[in-house]
C-alpha atoms as a PDB file:
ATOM      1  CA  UNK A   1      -6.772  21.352   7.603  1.00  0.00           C
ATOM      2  CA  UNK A   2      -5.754  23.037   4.698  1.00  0.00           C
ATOM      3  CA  UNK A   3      -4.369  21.455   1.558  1.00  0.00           C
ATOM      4  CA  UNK A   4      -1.846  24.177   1.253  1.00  0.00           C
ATOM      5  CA  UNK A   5      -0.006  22.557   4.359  1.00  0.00           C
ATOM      6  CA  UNK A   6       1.631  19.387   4.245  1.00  0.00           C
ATOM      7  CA  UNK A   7       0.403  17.261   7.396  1.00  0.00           C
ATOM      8  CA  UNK A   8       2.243  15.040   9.346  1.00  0.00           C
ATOM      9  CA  UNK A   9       1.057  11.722   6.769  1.00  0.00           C
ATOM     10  CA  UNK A  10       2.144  13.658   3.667  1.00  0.00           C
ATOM     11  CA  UNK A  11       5.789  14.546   5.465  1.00  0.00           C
ATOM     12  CA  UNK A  12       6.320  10.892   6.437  1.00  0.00           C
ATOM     13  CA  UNK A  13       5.178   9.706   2.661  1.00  0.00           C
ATOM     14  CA  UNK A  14       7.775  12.209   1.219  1.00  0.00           C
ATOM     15  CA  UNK A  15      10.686  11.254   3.754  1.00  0.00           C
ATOM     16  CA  UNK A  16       9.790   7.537   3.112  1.00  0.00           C
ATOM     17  CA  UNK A  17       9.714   8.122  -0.860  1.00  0.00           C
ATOM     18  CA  UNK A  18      13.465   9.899  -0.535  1.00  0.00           C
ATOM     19  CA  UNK A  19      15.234   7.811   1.738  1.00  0.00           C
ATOM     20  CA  UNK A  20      13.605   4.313   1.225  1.00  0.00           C
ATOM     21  CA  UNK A  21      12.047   4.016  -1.874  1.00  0.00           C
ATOM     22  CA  UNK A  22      14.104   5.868  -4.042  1.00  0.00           C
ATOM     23  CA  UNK A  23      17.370   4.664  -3.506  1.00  0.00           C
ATOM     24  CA  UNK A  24      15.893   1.251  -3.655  1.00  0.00           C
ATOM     25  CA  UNK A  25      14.854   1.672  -6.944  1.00  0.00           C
ATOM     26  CA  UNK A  26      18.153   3.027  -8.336  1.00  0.00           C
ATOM     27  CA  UNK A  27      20.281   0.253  -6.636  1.00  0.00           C
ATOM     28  CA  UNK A  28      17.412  -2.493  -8.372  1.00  0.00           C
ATOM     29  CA  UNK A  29      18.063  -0.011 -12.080  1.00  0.00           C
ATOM     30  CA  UNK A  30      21.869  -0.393 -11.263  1.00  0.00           C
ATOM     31  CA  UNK A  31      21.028  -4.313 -10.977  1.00  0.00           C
ATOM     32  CA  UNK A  32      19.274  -4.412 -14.130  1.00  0.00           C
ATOM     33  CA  UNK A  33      16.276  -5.514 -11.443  1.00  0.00           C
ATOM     34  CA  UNK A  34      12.766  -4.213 -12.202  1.00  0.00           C
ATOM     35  CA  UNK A  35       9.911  -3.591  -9.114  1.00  0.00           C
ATOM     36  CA  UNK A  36       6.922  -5.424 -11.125  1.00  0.00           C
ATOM     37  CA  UNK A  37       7.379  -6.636 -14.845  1.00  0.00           C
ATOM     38  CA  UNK A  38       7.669  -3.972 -17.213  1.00  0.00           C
ATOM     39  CA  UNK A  39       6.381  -6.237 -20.358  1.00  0.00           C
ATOM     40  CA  UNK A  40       5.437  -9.174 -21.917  1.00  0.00           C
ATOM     41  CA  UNK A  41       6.863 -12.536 -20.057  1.00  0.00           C
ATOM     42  CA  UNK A  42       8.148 -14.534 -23.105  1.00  0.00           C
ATOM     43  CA  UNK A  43       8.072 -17.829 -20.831  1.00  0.00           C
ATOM     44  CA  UNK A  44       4.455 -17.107 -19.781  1.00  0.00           C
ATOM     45  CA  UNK A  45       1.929 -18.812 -22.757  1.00  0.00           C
ATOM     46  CA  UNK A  46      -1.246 -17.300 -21.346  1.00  0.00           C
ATOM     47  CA  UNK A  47      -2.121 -14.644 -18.538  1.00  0.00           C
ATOM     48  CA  UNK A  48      -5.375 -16.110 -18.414  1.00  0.00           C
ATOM     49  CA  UNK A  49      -6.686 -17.388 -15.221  1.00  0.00           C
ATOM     50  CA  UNK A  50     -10.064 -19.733 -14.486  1.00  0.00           C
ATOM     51  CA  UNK A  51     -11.198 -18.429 -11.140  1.00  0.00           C
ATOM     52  CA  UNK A  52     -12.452 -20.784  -8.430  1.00  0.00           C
ATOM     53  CA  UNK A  53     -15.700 -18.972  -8.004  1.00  0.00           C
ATOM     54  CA  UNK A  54     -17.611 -16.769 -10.542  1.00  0.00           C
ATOM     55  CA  UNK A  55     -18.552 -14.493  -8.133  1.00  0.00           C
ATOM     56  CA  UNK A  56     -17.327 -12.084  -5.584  1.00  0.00           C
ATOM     57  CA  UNK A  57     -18.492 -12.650  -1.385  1.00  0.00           C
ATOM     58  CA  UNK A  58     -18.114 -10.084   1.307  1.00  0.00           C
ATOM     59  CA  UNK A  59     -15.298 -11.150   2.632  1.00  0.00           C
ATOM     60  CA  UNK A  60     -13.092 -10.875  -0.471  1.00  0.00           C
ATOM     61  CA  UNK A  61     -13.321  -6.942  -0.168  1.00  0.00           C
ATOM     62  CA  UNK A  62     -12.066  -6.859   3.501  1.00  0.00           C
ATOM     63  CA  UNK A  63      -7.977  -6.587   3.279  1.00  0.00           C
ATOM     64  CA  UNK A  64      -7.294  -7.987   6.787  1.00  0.00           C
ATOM     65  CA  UNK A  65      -3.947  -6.512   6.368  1.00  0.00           C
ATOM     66  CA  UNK A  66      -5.756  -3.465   7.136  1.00  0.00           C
ATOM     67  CA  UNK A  67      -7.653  -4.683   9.955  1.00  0.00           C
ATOM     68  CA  UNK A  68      -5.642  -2.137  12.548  1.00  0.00           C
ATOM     69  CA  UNK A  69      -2.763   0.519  11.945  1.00  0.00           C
ATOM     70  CA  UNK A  70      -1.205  -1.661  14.673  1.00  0.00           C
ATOM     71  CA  UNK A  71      -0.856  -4.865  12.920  1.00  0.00           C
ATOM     72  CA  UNK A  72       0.138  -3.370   9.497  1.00  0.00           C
ATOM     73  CA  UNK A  73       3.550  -3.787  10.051  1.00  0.00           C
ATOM     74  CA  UNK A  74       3.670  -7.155  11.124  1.00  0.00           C
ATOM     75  CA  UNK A  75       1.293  -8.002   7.960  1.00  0.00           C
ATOM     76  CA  UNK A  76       3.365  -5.885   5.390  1.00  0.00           C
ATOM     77  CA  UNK A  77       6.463  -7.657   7.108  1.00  0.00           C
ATOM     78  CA  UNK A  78       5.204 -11.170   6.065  1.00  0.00           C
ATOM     79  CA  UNK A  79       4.201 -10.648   2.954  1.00  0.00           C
ATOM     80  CA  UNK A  80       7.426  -9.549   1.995  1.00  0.00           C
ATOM     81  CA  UNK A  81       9.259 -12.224   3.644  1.00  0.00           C
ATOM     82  CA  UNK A  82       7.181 -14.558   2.025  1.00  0.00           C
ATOM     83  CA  UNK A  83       7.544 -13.047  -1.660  1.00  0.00           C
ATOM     84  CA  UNK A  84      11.769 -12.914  -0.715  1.00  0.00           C
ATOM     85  CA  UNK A  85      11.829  -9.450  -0.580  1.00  0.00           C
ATOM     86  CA  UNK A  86      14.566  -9.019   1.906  1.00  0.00           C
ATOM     87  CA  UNK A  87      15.141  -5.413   0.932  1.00  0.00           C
ATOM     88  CA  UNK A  88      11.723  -4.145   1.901  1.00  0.00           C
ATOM     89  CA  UNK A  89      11.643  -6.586   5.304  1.00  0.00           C
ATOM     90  CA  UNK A  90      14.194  -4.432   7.065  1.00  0.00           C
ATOM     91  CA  UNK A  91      11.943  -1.281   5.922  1.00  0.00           C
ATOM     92  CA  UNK A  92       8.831  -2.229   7.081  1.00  0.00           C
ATOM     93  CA  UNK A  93       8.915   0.062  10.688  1.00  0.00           C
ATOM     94  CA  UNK A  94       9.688   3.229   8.135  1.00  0.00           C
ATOM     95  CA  UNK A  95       5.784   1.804   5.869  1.00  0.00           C
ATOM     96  CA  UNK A  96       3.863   1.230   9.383  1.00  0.00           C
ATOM     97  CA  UNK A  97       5.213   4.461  10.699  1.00  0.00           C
ATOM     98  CA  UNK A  98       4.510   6.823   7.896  1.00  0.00           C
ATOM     99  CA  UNK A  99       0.978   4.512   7.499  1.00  0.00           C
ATOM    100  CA  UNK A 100       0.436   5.529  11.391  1.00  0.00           C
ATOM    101  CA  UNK A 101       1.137   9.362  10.775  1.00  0.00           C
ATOM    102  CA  UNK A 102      -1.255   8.869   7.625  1.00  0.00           C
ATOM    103  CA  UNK A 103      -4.101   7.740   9.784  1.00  0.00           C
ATOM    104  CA  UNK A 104      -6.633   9.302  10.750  1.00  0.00           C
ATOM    105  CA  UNK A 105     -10.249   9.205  11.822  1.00  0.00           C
ATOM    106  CA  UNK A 106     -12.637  11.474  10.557  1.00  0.00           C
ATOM    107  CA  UNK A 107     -14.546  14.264  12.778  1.00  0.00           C
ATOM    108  CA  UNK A 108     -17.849  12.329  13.378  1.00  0.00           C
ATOM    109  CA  UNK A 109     -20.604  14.482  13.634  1.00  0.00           C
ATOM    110  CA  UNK A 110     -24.733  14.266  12.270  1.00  0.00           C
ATOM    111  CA  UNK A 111     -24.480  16.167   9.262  1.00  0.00           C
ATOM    112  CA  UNK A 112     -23.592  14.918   6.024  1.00  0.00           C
ATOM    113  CA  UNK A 113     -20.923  16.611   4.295  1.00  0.00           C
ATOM    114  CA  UNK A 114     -22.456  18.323   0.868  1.00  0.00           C
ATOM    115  CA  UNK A 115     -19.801  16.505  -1.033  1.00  0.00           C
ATOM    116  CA  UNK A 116     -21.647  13.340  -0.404  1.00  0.00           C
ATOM    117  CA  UNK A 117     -24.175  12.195  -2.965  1.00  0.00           C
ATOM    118  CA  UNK A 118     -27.413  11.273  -1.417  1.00  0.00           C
ATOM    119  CA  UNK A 119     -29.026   8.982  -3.127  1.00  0.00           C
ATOM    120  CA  UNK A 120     -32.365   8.420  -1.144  1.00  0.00           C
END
């Protein structure tokens, strides 16, 4: 595929970014709402956090949300509903369907593509 043509992920991501995510944003600007914190919370005495464990196991770098294009709607769903996001809820089948245009698995063949570093 070449890079010159949009696919069919890239024209979802663009359709979702015009009639989702920006107009979200403007009506949260008109609010005087922000997406994610754009400084310094003044209430917040320390952003330091002691972590239960010291280090990392295998299963903290496995998003299950990911688990299957299938079930990423129902995940991104939840965890919206469950930070109060109301706005995003109702747009999660616009997310999973540009997600499922997005995916795709690669040709699977025996050779290794030259952009791979071998390091053996």
């Amino acid at each position: 595929m070449s890079s010159t043509k949009p696919a069919a992920g890239a024209a979802a991501a663009a359709a979702l970014f015009d009639e989702v995510l920006a107009p979200l944003s403007a009506r949260m600007r008109a609010e005087g709402r922000s997406a994610f914190p754009v400084g310094p919370d003044a209430a917040c005495g320390s952003y330091y956090v002691t972590r239960p464990r010291a280090a990392m196991r295998p299963e903290d770098f496995t998003a299950p949300s990911c688990g299957s294009v299938d079930a990423f709607e129902g995940a991104l769903r939840a965890h919206w509903e469950a930070l109060g996001r109301r706005d995003l809820v109702t747009e999660a089948p616009r997310f999973a369907a540009a997600a499922r245009a997005a995916y795709a698995l690669g040709d699977e063949d025996a050779e290794v593509s030259p952009f791979v570093y071998v390091m053996f």
